[in-house]
N, C-alpha and C. Protein backbone atom coordinates (compact mmCIF):
# COMPACT_ATOMS: atom_id res chain seq x y z
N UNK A 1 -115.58 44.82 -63.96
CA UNK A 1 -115.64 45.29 -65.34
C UNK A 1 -116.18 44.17 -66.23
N UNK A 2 -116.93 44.53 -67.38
CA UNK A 2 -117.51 43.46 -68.20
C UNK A 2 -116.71 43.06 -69.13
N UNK A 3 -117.04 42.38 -69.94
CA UNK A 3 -116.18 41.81 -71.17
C UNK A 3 -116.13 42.89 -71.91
N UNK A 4 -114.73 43.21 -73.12
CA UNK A 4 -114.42 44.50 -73.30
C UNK A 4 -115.48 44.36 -74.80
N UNK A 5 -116.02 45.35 -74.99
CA UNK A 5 -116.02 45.84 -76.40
C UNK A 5 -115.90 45.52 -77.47
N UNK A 6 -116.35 44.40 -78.48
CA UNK A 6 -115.70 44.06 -79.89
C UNK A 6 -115.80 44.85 -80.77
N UNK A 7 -115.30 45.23 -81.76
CA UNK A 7 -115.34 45.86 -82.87
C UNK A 7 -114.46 45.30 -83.75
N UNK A 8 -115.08 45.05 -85.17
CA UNK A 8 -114.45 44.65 -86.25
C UNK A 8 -114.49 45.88 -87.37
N UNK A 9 -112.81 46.10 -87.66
CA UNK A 9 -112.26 47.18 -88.28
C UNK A 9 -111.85 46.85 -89.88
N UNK A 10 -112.71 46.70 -90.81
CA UNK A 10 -112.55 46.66 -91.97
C UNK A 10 -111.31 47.85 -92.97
N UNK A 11 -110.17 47.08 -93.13
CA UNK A 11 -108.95 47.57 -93.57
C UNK A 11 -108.80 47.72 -95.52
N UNK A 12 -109.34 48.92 -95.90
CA UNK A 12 -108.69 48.79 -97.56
C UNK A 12 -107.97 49.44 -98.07
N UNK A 13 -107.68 49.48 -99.25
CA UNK A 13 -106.69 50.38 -99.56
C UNK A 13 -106.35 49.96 -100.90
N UNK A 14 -105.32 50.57 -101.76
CA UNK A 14 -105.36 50.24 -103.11
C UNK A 14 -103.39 49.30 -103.11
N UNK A 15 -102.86 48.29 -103.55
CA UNK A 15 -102.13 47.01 -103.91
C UNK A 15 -101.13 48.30 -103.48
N UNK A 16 -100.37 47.98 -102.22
CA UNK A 16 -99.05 48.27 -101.56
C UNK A 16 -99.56 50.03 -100.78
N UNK A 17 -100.62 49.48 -100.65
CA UNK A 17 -100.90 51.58 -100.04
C UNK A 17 -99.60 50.59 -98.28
N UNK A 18 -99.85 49.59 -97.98
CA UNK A 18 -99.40 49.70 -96.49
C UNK A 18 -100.21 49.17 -95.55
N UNK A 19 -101.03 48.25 -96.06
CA UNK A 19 -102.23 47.73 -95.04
C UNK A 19 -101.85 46.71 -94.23
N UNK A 20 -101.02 45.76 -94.88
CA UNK A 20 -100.60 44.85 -93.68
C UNK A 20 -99.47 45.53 -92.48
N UNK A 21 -98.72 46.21 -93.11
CA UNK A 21 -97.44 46.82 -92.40
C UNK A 21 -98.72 47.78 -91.06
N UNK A 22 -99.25 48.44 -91.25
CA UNK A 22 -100.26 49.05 -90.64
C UNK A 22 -100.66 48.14 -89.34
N UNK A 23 -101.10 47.06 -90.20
CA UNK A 23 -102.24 46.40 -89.23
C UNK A 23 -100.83 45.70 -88.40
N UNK A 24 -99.96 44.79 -88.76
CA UNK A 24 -98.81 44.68 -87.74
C UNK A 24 -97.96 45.27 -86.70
N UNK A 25 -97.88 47.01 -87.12
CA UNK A 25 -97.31 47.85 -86.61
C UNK A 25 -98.54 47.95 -85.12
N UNK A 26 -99.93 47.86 -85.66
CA UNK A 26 -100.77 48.49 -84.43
C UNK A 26 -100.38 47.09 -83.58
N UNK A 27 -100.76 45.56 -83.81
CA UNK A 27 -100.13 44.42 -82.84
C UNK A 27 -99.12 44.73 -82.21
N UNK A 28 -98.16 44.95 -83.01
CA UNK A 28 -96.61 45.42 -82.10
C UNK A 28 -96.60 46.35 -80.77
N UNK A 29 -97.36 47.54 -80.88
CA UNK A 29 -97.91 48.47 -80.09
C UNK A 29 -98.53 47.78 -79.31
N UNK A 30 -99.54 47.37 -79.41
CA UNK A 30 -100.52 46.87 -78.70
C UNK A 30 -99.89 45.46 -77.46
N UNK A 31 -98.21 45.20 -78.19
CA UNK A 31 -97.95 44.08 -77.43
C UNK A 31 -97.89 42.88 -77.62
N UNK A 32 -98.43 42.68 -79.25
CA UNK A 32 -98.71 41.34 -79.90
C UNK A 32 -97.72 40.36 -80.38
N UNK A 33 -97.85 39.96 -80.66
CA UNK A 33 -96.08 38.83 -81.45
C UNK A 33 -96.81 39.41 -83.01
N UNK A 34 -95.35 39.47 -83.85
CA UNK A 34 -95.88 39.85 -85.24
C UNK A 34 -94.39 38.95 -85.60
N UNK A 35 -93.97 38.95 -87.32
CA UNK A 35 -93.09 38.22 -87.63
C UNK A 35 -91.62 39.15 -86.55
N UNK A 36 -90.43 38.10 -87.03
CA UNK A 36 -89.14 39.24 -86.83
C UNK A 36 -88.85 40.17 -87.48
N UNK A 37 -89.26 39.96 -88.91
CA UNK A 37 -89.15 41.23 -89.91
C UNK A 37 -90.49 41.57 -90.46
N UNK A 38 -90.83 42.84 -89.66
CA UNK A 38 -92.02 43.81 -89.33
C UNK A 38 -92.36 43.91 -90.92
N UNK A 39 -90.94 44.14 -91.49
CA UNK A 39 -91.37 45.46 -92.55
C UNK A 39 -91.33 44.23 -93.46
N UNK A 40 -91.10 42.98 -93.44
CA UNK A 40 -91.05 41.84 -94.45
C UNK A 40 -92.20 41.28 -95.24
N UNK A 41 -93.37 42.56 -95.88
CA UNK A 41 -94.63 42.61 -95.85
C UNK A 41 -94.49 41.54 -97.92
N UNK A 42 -95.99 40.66 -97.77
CA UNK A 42 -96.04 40.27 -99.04
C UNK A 42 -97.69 40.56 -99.50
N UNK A 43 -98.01 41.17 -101.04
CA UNK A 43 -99.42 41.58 -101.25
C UNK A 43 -100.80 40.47 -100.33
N UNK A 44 -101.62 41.08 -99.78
CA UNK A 44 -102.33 39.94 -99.26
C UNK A 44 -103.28 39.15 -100.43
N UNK A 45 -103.40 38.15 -100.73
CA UNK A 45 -104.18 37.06 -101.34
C UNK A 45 -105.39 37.18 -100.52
N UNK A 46 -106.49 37.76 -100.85
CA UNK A 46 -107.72 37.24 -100.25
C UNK A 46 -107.83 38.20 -99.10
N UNK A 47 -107.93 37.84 -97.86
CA UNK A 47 -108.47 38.42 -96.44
C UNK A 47 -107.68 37.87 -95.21
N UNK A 48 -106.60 39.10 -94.61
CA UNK A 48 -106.21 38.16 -93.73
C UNK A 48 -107.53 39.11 -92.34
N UNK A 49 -107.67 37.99 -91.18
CA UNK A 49 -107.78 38.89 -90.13
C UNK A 49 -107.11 38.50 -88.89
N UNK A 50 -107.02 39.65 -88.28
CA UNK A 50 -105.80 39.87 -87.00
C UNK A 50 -106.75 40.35 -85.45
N UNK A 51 -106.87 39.86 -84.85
CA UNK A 51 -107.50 40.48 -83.06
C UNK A 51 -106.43 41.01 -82.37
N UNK A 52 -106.52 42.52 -82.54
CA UNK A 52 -105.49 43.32 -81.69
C UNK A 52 -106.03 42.74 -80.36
N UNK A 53 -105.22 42.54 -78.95
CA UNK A 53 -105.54 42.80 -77.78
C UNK A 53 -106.18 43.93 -77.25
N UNK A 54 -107.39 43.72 -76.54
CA UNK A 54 -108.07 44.79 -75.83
C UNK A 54 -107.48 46.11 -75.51
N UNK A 55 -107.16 47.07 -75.75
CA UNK A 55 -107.27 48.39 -75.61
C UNK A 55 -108.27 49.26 -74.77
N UNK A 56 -108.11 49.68 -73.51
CA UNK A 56 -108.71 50.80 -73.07
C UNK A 56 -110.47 50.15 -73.26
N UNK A 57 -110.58 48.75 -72.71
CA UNK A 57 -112.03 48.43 -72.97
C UNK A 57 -112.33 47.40 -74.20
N UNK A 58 -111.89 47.85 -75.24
CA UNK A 58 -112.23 47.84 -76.54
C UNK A 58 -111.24 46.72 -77.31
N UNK A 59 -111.94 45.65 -77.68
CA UNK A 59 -111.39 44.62 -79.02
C UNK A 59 -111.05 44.58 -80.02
N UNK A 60 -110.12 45.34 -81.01
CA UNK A 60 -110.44 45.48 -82.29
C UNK A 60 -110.24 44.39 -83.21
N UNK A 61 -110.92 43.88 -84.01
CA UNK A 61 -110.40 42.53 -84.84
C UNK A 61 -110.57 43.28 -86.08
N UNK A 62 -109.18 43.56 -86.71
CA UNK A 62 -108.79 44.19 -88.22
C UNK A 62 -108.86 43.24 -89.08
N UNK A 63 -109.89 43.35 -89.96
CA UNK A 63 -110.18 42.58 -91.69
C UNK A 63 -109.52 43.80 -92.78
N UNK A 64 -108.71 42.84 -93.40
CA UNK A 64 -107.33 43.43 -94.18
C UNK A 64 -107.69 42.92 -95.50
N UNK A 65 -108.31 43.47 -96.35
CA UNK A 65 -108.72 42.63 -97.70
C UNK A 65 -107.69 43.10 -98.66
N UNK A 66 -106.89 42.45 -99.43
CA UNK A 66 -106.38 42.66 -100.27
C UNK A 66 -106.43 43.62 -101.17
N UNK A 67 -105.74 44.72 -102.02
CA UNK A 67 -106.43 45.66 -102.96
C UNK A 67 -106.27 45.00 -104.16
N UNK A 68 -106.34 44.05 -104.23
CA UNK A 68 -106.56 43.18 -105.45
C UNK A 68 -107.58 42.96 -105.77
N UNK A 69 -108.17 42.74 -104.36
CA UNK A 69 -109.50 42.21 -104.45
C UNK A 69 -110.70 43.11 -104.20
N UNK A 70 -110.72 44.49 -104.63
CA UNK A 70 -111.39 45.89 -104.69
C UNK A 70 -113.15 45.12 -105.05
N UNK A 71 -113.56 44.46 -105.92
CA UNK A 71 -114.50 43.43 -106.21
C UNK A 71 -115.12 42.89 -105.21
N UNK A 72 -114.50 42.52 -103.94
CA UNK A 72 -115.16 41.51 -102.29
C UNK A 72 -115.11 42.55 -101.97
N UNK A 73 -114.39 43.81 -101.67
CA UNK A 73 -114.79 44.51 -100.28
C UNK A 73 -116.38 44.70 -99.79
N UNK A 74 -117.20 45.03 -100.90
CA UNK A 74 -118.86 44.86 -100.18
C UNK A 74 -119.33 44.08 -99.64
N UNK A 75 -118.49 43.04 -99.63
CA UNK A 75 -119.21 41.25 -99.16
C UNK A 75 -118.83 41.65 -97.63
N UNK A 76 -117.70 42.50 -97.41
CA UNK A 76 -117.47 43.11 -95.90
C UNK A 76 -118.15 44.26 -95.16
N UNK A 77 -119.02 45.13 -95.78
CA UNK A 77 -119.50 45.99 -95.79
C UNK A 77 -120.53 46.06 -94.30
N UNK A 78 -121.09 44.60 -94.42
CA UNK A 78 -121.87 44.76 -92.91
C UNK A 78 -121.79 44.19 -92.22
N UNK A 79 -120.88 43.54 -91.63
CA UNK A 79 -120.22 43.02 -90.85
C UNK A 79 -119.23 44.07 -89.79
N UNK A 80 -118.60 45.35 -90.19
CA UNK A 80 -118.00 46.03 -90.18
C UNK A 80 -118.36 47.31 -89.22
N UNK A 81 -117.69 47.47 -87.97
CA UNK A 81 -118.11 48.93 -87.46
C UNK A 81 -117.87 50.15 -87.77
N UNK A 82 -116.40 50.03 -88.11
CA UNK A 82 -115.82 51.13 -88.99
C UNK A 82 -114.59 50.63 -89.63
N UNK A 83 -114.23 51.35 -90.29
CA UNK A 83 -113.56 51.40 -91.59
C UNK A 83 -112.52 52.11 -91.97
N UNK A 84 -111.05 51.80 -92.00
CA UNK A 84 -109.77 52.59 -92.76
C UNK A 84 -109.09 52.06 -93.87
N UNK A 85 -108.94 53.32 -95.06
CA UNK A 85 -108.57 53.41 -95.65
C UNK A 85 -107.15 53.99 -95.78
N UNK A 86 -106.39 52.77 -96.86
CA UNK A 86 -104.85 53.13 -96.60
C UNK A 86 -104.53 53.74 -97.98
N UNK A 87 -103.90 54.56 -97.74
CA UNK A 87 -103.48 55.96 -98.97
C UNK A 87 -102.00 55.88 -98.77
N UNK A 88 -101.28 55.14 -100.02
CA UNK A 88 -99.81 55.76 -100.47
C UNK A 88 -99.61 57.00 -100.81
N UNK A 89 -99.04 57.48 -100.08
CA UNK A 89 -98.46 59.10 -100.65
C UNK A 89 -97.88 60.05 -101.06
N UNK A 90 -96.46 58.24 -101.24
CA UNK A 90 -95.37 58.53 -102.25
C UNK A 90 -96.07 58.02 -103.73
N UNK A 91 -97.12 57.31 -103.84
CA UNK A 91 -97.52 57.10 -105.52
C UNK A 91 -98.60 57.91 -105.90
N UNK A 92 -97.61 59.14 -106.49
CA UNK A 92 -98.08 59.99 -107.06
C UNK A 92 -99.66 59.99 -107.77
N UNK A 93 -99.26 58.92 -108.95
CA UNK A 93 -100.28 58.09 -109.93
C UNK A 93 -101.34 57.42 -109.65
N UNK A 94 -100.77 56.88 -108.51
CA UNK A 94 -102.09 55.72 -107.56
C UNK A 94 -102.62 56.73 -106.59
N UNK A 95 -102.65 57.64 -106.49
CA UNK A 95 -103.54 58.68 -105.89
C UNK A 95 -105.12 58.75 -106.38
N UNK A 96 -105.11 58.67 -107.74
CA UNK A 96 -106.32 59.39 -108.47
C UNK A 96 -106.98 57.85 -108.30
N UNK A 97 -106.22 56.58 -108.62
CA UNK A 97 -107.29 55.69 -108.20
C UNK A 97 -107.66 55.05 -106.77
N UNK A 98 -107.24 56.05 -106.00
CA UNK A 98 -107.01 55.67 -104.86
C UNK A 98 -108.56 56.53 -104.33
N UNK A 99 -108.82 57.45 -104.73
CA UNK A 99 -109.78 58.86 -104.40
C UNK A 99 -111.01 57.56 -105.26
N UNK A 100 -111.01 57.28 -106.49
CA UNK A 100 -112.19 56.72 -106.97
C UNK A 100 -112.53 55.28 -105.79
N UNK A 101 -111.83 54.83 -105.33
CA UNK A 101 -112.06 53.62 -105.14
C UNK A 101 -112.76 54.16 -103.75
N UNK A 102 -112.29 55.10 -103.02
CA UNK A 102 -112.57 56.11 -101.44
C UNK A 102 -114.11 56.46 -101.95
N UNK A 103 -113.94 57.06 -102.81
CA UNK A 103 -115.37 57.43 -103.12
C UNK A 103 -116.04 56.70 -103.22
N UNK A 104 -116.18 55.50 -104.05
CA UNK A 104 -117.01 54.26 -103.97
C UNK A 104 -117.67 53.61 -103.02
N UNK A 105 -116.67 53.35 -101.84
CA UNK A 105 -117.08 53.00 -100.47
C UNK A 105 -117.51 54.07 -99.71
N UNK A 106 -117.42 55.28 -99.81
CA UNK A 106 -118.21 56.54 -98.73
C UNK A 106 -119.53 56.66 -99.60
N UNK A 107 -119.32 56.25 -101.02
CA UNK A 107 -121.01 56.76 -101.74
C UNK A 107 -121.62 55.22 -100.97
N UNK A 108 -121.02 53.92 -100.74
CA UNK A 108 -122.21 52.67 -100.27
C UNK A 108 -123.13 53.40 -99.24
N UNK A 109 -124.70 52.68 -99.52
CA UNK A 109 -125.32 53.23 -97.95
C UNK A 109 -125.04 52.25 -96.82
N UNK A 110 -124.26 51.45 -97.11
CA UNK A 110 -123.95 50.67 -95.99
C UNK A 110 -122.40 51.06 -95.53
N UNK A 111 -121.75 51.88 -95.65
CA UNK A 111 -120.65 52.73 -95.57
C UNK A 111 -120.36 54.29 -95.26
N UNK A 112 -121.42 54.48 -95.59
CA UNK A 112 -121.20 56.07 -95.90
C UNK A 112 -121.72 56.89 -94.22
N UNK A 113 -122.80 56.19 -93.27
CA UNK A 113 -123.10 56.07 -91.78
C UNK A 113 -121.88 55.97 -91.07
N UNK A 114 -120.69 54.80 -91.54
CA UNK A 114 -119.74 54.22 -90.75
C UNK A 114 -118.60 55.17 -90.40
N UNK A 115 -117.90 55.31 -89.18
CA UNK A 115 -116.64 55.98 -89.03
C UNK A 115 -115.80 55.43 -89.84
N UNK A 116 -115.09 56.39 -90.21
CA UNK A 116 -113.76 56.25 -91.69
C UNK A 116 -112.73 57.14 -90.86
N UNK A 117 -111.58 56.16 -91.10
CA UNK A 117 -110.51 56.55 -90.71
C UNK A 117 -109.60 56.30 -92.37
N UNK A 118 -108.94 57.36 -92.56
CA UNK A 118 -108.02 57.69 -94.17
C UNK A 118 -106.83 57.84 -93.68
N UNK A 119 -105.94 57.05 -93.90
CA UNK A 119 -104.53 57.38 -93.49
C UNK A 119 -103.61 57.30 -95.02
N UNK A 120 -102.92 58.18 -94.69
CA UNK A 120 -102.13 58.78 -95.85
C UNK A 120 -100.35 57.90 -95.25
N UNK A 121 -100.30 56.99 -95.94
CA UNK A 121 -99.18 55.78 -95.42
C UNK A 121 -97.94 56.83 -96.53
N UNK A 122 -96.72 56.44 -96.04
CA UNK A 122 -95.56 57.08 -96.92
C UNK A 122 -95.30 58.48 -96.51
N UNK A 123 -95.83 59.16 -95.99
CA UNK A 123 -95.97 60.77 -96.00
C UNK A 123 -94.47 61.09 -96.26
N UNK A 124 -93.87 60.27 -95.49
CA UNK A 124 -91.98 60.32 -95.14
C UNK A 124 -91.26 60.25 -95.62
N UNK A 125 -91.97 59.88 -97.08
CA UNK A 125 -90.79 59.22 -98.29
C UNK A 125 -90.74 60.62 -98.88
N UNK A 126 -89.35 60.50 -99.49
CA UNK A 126 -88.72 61.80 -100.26
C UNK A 126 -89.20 62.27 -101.69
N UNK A 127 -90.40 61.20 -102.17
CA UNK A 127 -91.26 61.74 -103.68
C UNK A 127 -92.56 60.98 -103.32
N UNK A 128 -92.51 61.63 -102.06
CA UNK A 128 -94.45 61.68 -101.21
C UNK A 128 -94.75 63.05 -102.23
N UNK A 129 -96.44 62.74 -102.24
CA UNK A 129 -96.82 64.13 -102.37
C UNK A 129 -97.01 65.02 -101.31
N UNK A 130 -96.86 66.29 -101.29
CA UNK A 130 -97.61 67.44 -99.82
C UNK A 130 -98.91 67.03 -99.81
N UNK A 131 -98.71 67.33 -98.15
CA UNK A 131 -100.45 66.80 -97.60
C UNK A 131 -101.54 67.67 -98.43
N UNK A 132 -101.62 68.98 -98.95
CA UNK A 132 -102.59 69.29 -99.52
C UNK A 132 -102.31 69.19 -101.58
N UNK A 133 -101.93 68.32 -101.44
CA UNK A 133 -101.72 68.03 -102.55
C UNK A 133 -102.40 66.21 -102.67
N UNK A 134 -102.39 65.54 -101.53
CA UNK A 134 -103.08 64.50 -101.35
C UNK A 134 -104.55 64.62 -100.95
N UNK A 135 -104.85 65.58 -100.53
CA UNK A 135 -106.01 66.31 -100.13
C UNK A 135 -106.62 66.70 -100.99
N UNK A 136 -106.03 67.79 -101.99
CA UNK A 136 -106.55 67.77 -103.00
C UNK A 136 -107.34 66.17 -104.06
N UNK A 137 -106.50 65.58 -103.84
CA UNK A 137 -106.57 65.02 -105.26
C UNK A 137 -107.69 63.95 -104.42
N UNK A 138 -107.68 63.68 -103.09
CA UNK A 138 -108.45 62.84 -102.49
C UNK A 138 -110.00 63.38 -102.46
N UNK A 139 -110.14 64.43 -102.52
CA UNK A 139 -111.13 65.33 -102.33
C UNK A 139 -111.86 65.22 -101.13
């Protein structure tokens, strides 16, 4: 077998959608060392990136940009094979800027070619919105 597959997975989302907890949870799975307290998440400053272990062939190295920093994500734009977006779905409010900022990056032409993965983080919480009510508003 050859050397597996790289792919670099560009991670955004809007300040607490769940992007680091995300990107730790897939290490954990995958087998990785992550802190002792998983859920002991702090806003990211800047860009962290993480190399899940090979999977089924395949390398993924997750770039986690801060939603602070909504301004750099294009500087990641081509570098990038594909692309997920993290959606809170208990914040009601941060929905609508959550859809503008989605839209922004599916209108780039250096984005809009790329596989997009949208994950709707929170679903579980007890003042989540319903999935077609996030759907909606995500368009």
């Amino acid at each position: 077998a050859g050397a597996p597959l790289k792919l670099e997975v560009l991670v955004m989302g809007c300040q607490g959608a769940g992007k680091t907890l995300l990107v730790r949870r897939m290490k954990q799975l995958l087998g990785s060392r992550v802190p002792d307290d998983v859920l002991d998440t702090q806003p990211t400053l800047g860009v962290e990136l993480d190399e899940l272990p090979p999977y089924d062939g395949v390398t993924l190295t997750m770039r986690e940009v801060g939603g602070t920093f909504v301004q750099v994500w294009p500087n990641f734009f081509d570098d990038c094979g594909a692309w997920a977006f993290v959606v809170d779905a208990s914040d009601e409010a941060g929905l609508s800027t959550a859809a503008v900022e989605l839209w922004e990056v599916l209108n780039s032409p250096k984005m809009s070619a790329k596989r997009c993965l949208v994950i709707c983080n929170k679903a579980d919480a007890p003042v989540s919105a319903p999935p077609p009510e996030v759907a909606r508003l995500l368009r």
